[in-house]
C-alpha atoms as a PDB file:
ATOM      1  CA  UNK A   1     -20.275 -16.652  16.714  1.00  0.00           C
ATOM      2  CA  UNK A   2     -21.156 -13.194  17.611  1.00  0.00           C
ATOM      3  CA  UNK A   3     -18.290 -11.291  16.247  1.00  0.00           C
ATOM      4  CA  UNK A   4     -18.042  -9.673  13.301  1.00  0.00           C
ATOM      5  CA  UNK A   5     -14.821  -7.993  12.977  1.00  0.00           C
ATOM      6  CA  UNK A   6     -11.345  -7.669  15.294  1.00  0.00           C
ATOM      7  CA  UNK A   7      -9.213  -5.257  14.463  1.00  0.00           C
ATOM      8  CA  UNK A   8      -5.491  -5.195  16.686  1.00  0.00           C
ATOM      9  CA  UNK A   9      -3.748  -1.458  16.943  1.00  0.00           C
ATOM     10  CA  UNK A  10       0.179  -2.698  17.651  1.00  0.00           C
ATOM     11  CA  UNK A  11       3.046  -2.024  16.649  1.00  0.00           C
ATOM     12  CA  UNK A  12       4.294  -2.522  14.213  1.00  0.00           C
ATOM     13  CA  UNK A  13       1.257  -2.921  12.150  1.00  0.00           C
ATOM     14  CA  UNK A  14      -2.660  -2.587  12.654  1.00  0.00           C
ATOM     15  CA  UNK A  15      -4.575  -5.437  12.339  1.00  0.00           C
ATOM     16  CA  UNK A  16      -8.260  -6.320  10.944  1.00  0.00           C
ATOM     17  CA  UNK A  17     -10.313  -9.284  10.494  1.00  0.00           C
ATOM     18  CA  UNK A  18     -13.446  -9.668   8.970  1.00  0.00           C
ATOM     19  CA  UNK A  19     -16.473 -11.915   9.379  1.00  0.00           C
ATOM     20  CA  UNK A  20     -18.877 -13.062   6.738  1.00  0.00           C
ATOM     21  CA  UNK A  21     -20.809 -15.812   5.669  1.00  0.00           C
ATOM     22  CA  UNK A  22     -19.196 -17.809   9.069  1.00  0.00           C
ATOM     23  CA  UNK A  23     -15.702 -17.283   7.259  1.00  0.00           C
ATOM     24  CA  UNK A  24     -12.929 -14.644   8.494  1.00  0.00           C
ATOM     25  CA  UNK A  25     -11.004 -12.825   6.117  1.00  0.00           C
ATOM     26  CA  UNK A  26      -8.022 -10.591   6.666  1.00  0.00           C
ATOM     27  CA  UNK A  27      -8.853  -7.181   5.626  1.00  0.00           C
ATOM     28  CA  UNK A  28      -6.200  -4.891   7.204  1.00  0.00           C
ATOM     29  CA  UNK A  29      -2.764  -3.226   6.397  1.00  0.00           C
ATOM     30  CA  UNK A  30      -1.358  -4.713   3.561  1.00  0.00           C
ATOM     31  CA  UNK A  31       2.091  -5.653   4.031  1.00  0.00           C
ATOM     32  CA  UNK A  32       2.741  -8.007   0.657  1.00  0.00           C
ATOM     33  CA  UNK A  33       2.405 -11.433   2.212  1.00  0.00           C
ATOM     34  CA  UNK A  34      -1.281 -13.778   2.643  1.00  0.00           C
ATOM     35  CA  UNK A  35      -2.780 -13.670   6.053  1.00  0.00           C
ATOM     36  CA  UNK A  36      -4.108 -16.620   7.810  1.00  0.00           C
ATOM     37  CA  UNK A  37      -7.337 -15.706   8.507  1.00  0.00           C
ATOM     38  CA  UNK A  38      -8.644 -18.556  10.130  1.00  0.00           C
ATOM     39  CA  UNK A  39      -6.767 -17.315  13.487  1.00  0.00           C
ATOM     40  CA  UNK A  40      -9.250 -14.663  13.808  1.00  0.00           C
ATOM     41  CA  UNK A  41     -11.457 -17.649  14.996  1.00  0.00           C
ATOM     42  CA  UNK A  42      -9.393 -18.444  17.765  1.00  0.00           C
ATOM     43  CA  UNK A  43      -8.618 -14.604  19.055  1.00  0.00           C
ATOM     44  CA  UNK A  44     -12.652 -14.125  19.091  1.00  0.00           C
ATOM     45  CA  UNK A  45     -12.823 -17.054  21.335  1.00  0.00           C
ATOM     46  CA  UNK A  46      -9.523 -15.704  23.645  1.00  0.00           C
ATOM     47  CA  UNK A  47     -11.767 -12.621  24.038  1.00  0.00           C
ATOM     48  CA  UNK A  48     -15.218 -14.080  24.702  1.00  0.00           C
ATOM     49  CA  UNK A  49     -14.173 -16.594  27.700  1.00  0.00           C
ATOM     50  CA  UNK A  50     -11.075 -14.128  29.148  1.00  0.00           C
ATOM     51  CA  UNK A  51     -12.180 -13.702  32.775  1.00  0.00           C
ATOM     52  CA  UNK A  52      -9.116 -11.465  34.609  1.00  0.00           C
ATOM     53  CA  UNK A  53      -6.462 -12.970  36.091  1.00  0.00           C
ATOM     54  CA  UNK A  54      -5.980 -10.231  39.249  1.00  0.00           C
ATOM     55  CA  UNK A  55      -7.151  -6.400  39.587  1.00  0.00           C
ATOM     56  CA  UNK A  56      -5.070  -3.509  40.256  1.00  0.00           C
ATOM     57  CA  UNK A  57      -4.753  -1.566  43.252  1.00  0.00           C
ATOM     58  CA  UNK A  58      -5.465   1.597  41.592  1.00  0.00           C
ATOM     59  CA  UNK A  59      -7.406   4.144  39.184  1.00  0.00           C
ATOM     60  CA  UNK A  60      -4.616   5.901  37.367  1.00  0.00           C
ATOM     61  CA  UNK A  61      -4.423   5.112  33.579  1.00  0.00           C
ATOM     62  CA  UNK A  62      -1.228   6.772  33.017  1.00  0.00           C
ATOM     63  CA  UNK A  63       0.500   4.552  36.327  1.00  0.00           C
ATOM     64  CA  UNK A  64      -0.094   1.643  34.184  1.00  0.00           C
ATOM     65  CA  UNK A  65       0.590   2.589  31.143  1.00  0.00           C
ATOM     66  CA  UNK A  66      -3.149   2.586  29.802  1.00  0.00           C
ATOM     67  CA  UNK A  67      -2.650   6.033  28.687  1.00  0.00           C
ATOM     68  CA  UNK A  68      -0.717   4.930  25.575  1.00  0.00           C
ATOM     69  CA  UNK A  69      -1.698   1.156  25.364  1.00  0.00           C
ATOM     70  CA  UNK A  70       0.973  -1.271  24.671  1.00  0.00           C
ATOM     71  CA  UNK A  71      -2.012  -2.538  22.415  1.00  0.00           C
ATOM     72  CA  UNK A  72      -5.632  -1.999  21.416  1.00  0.00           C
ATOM     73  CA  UNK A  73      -8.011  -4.423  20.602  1.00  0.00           C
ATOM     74  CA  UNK A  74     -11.488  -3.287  19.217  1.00  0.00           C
ATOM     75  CA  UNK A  75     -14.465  -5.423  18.250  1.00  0.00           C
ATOM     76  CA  UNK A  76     -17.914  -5.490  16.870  1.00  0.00           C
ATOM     77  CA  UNK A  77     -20.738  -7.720  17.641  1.00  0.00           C
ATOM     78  CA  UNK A  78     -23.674  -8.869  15.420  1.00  0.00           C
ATOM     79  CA  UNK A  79     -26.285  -5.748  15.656  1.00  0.00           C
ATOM     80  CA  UNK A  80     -23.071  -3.142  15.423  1.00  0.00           C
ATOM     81  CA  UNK A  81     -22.405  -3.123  19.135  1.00  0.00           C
ATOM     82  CA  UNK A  82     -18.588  -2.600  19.326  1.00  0.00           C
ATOM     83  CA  UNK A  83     -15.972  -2.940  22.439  1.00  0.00           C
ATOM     84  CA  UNK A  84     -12.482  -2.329  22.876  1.00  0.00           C
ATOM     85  CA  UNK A  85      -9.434  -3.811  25.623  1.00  0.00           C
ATOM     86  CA  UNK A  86      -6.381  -2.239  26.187  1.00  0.00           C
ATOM     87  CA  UNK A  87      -3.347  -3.749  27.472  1.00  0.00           C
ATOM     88  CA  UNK A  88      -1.195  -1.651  29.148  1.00  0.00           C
ATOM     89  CA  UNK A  89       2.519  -1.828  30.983  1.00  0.00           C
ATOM     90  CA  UNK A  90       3.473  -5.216  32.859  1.00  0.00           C
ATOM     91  CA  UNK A  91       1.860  -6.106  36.051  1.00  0.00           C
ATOM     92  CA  UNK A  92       3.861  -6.489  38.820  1.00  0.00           C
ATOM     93  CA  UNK A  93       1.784  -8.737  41.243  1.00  0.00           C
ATOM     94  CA  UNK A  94       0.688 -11.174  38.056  1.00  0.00           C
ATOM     95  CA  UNK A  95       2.435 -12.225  35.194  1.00  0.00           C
ATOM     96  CA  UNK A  96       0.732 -10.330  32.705  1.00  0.00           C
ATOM     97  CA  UNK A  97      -0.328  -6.947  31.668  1.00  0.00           C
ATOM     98  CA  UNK A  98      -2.810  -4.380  33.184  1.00  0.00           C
ATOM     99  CA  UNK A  99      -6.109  -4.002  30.688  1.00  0.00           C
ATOM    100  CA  UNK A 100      -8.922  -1.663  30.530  1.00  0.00           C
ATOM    101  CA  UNK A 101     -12.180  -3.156  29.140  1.00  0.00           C
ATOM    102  CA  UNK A 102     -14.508  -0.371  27.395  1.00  0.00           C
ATOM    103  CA  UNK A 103     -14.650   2.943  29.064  1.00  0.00           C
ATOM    104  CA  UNK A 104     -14.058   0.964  32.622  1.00  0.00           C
ATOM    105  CA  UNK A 105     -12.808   2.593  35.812  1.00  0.00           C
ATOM    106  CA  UNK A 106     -11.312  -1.108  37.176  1.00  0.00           C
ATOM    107  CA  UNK A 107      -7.782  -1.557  35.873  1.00  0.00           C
ATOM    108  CA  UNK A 108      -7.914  -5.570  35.516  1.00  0.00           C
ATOM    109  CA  UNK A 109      -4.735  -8.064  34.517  1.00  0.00           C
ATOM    110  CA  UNK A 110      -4.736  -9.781  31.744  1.00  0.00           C
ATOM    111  CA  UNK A 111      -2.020 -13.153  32.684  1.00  0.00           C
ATOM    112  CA  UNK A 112       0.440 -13.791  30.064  1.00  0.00           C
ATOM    113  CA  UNK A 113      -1.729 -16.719  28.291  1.00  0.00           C
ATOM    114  CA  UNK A 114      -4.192 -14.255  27.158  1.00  0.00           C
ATOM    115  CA  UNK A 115      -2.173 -11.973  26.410  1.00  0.00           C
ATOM    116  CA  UNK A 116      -0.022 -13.541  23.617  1.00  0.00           C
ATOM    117  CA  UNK A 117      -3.854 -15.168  22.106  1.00  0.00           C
ATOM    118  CA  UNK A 118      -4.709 -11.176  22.224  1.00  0.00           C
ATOM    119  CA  UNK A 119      -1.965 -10.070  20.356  1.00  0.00           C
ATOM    120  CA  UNK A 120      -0.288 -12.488  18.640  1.00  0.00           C
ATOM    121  CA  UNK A 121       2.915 -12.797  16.738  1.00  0.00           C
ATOM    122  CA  UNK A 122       2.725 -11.675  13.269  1.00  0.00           C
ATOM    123  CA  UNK A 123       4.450 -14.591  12.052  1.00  0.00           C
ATOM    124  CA  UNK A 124       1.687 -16.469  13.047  1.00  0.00           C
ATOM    125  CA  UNK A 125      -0.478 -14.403  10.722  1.00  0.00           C
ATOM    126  CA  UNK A 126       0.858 -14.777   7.627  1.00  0.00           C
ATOM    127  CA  UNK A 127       2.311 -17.313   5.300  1.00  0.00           C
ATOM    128  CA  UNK A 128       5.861 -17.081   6.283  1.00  0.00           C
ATOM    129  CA  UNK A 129       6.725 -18.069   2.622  1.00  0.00           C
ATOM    130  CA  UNK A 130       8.392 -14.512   1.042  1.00  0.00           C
ATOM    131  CA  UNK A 131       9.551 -15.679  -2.397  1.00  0.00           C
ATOM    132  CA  UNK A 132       8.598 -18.459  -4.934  1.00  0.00           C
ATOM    133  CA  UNK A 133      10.910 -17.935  -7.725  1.00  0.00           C
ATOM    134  CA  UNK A 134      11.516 -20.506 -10.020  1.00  0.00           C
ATOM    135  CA  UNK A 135      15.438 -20.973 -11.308  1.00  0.00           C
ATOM    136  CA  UNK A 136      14.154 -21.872 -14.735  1.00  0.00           C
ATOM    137  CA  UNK A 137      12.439 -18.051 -15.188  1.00  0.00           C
ATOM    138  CA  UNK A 138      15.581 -16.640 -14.109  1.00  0.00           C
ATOM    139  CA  UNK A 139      17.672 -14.594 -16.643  1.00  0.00           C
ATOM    140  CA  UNK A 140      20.146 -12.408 -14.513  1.00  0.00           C
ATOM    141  CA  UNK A 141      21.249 -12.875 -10.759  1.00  0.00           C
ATOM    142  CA  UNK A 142      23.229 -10.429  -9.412  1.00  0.00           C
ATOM    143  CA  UNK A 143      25.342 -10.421  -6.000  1.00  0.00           C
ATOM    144  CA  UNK A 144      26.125  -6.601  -4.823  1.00  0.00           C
ATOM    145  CA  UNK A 145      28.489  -6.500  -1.920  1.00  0.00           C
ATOM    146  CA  UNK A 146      32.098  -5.049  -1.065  1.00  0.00           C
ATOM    147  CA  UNK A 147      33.997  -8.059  -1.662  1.00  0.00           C
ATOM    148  CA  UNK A 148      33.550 -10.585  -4.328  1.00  0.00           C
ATOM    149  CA  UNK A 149      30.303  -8.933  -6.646  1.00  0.00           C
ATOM    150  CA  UNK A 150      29.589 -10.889  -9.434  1.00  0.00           C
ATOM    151  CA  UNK A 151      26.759 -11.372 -12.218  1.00  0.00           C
ATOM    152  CA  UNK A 152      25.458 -14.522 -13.642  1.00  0.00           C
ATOM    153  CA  UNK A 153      23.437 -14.079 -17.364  1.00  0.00           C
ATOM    154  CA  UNK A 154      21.620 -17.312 -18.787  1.00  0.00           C
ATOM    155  CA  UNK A 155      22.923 -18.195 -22.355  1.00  0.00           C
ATOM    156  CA  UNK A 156      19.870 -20.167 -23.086  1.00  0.00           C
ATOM    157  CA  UNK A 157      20.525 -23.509 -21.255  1.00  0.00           C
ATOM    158  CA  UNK A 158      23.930 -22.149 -19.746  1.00  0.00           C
ATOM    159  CA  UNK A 159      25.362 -19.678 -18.117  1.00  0.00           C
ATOM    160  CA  UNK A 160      27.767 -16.841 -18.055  1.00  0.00           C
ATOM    161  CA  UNK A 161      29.810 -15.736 -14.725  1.00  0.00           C
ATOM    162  CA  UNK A 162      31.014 -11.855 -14.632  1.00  0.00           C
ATOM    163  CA  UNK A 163      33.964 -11.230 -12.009  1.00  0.00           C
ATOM    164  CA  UNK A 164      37.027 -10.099 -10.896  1.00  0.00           C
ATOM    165  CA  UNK A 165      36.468  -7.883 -14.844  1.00  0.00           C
ATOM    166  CA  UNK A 166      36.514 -11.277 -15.869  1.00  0.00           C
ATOM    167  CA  UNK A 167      33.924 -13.555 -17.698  1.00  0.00           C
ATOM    168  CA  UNK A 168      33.977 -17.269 -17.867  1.00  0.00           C
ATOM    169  CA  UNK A 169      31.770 -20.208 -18.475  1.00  0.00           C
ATOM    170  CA  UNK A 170      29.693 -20.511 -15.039  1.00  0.00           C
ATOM    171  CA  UNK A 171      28.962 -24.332 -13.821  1.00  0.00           C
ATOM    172  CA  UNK A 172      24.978 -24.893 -14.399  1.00  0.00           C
ATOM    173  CA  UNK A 173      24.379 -27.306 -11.963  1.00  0.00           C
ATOM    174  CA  UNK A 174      26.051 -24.840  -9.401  1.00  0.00           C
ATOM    175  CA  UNK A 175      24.324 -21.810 -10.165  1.00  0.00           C
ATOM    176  CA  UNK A 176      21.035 -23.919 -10.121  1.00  0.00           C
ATOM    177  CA  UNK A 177      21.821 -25.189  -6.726  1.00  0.00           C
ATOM    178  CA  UNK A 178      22.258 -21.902  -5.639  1.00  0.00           C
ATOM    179  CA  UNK A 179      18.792 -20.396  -7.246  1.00  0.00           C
ATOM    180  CA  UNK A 180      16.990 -23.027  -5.752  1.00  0.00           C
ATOM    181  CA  UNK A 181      17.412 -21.331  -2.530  1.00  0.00           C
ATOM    182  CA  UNK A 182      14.725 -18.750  -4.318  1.00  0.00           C
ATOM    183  CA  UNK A 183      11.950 -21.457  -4.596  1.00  0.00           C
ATOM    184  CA  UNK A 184      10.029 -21.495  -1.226  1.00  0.00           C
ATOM    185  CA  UNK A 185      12.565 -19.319   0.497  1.00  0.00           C
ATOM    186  CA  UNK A 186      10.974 -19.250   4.114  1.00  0.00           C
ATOM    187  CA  UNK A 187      10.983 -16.523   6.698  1.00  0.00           C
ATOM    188  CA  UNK A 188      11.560 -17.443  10.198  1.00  0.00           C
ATOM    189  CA  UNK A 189       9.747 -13.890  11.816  1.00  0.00           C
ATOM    190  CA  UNK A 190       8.475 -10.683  11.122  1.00  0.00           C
ATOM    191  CA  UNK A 191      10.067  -7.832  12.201  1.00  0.00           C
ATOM    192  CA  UNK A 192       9.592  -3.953  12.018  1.00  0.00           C
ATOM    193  CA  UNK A 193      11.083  -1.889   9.721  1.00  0.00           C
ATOM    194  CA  UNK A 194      14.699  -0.713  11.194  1.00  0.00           C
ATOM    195  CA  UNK A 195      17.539   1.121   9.220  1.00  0.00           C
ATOM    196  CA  UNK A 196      20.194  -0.654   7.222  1.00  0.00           C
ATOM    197  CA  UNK A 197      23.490   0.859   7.798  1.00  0.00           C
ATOM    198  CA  UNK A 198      25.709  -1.179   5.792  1.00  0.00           C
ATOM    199  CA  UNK A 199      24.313  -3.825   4.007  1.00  0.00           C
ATOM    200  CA  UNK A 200      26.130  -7.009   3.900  1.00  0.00           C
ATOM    201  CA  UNK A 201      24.509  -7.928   0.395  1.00  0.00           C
ATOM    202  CA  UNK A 202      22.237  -7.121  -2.046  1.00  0.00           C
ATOM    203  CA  UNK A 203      21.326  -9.714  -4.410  1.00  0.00           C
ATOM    204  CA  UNK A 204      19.011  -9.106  -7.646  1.00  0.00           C
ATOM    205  CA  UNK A 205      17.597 -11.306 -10.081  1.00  0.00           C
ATOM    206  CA  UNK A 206      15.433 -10.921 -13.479  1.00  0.00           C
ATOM    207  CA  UNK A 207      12.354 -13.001 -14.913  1.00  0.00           C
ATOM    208  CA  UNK A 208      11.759 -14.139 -18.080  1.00  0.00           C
ATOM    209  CA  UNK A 209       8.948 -11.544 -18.173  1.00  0.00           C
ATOM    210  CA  UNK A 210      11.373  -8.540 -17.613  1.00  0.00           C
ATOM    211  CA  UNK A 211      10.630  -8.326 -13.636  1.00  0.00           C
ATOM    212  CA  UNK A 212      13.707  -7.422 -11.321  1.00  0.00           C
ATOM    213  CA  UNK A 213      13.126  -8.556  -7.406  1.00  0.00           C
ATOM    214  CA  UNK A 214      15.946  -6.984  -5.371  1.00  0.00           C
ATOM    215  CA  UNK A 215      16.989  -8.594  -1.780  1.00  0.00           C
ATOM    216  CA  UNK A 216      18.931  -6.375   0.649  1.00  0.00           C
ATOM    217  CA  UNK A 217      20.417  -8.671   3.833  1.00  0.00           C
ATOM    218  CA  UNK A 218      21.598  -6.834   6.965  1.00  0.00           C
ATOM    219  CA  UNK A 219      23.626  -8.082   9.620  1.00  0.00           C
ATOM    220  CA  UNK A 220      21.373 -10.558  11.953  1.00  0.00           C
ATOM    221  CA  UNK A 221      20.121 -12.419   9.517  1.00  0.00           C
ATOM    222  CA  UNK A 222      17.894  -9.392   8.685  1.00  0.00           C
ATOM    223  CA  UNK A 223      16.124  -9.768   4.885  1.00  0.00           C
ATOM    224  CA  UNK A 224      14.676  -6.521   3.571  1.00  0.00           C
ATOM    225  CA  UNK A 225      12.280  -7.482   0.431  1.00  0.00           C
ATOM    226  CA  UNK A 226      10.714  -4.625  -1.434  1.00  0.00           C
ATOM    227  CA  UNK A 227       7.773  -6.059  -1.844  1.00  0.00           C
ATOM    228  CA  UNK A 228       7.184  -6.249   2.041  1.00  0.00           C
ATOM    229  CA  UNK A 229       6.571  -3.310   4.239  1.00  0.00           C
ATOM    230  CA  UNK A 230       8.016  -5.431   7.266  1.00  0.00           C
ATOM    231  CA  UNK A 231      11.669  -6.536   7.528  1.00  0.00           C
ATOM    232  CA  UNK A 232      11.754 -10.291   7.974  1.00  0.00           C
ATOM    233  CA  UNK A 233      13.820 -12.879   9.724  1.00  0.00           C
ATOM    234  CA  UNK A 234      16.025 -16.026   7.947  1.00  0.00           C
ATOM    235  CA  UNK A 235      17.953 -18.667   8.641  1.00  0.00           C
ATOM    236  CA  UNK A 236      21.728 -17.764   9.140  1.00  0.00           C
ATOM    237  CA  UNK A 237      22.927 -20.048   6.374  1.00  0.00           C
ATOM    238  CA  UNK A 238      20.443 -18.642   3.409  1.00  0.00           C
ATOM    239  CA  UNK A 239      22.727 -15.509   2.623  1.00  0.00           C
ATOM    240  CA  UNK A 240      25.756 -17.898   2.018  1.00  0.00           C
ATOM    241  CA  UNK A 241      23.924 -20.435  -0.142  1.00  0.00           C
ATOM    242  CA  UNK A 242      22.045 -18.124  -3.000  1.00  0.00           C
ATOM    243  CA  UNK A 243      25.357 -16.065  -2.841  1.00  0.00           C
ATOM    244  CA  UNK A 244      28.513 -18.099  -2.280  1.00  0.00           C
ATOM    245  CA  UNK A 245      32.096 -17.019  -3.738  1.00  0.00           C
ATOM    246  CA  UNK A 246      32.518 -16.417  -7.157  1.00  0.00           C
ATOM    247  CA  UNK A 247      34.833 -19.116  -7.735  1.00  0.00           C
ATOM    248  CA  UNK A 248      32.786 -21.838  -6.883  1.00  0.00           C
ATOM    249  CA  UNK A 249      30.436 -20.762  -9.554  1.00  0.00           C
ATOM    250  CA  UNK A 250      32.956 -21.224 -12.380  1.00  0.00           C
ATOM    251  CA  UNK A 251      32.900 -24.375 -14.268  1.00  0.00           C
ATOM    252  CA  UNK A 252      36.466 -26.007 -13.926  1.00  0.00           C
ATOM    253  CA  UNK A 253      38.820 -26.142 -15.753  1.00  0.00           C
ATOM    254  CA  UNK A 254      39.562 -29.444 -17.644  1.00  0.00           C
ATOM    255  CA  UNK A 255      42.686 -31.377 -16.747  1.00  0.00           C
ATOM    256  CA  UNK A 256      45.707 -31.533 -18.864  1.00  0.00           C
ATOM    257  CA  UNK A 257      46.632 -34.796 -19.880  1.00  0.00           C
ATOM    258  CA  UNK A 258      49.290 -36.175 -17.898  1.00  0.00           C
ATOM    259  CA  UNK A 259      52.715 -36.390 -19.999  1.00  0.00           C
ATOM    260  CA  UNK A 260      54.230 -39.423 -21.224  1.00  0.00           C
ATOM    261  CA  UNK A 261      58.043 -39.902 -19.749  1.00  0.00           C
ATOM    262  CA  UNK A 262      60.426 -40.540 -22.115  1.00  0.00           C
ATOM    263  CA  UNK A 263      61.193 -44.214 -22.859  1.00  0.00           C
ATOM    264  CA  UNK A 264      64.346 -45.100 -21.410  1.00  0.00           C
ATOM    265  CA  UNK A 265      67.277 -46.045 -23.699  1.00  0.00           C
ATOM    266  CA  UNK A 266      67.539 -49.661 -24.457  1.00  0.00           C
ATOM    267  CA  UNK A 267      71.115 -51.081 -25.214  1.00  0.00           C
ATOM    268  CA  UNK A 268      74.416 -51.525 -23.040  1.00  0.00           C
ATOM    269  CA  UNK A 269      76.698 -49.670 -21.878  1.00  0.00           C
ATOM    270  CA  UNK A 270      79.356 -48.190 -24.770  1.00  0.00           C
ATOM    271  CA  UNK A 271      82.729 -49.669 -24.072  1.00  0.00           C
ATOM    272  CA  UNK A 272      86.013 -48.400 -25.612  1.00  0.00           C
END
């Protein structure tokens, strides 16, 4: 009950909650998804009952890698009074990490339990929902990649498939299927931003209102969204549903009724 704000200095993001009115709020680094402030509550109480797990046999910051922290945790008190904890490079007597409380000469260890309530994972942070699109505002879905690119237009209930330089009739309840994957579309982590070398698809789609959202995927299952600073993590099989072949997208062609075989000749044989 006696903090007031926590703020977390790690890569690859800073962190900062906020108390007021007995309610935490997230109030750092924006990075385009909602924060789940309410585990602010339970890093306050990781820091008020952490007691150290060991103490190192040493003074020397840099020797255990307290000189650039592996991460920084500052946090004020009621009245303004503020403290900090570093964590610094992995102990090697204790499963944990060396930590420096305040402006302390006593290099302490931190064991691996407190360590992960200190920092925890971003995913754990934030709604891990990235996208809520709903198929019935979509207009345009496009599928950008080296082999097999194609473009899907609504034609007001149907739709229209562009590939190959070809366009054909598209199958609705197909292309719906395939949308669908847009509605709740769930990431599995947060990651930080790395480079995409060669993209192994870019997929874009337009709103009713006029909005395009573009979706870059990298190899690894890596989603890039531009509306998130971070890169995120999905599920192997989401790149293959929302963008299968082309050719599963047409509608089918309709059968050709099967031809009637000739009657056979009725009548005996023709005798000389």
């Amino acid at each position: 009950d006696d903090f007031e704000r926590i703020e977390i200095d790690a890569e690859p993001l800073k962190l900062a909650f906020q108390k007021k009115g007995g309610k935490w709020s997230y109030v750092g680094e924006d990075i385009g998804l909602k924060a789940k402030p309410d585990e602010a509550g339970d890093l306050a109480n990781a820091i008020a009952d952490w007691k150290p797990a060991d103490y190192a046999d040493g003074k020397d910051r840099k020797a255990f890698g307290l000189d650039k922290p592996w991460a920084s945790i500052s946090f004020t008190l009621k009245g303004g009074k503020k403290h900090s904890l570093r964590l610094g490079a992995n102990a090697k007597a204790a499963e944990g990490r060396y930590a420096l409380a305040d402006a302390g000469k006593i290099i302490l260890v931190a064991d691996d339990f407190k360590v992960k309530k200190f920092k925890p994972e971003i995913s754990s942070l934030f709604e891990m929902t990235v996208l809520d699109a709903k198929p019935a505002d979509i207009v345009a879905f496009e599928v950008v990649r080296k082999e097999d690119p194609f473009k899907l237009t609504r034609k007001e209930n149907d739709w229209q498939l562009e590939a190959g330089g070809v366009t054909v009739a598209a199958d609705t309840e197909k292309v719906n299927q395939a949308l669908s994957k847009l509605s709740g579309l769930q990431a599995r982590d947060i990651l930080a931003r790395g480079e995409f070398a060669d993209p192994a698809a870019t997929v874009k789609f337009t709103g009713k209102a006029g909005k395009t959202t573009t979706l870059t995927f990298c190899k690894d299952d890596v989603l890039r969204l531009e509306s998130v600073k971070l890169d995120l993590k999905v599920d192997s099989f989401i790149l293959g549903s929302l963008a299968p072949k082309s050719e599963r997208l047409g509608k089918p062609k309709p059968k050709e009724p099967a031809k009637e075989k000739p009657a056979a000749k009725k009548g005996g044989r023709h005798v000389k």
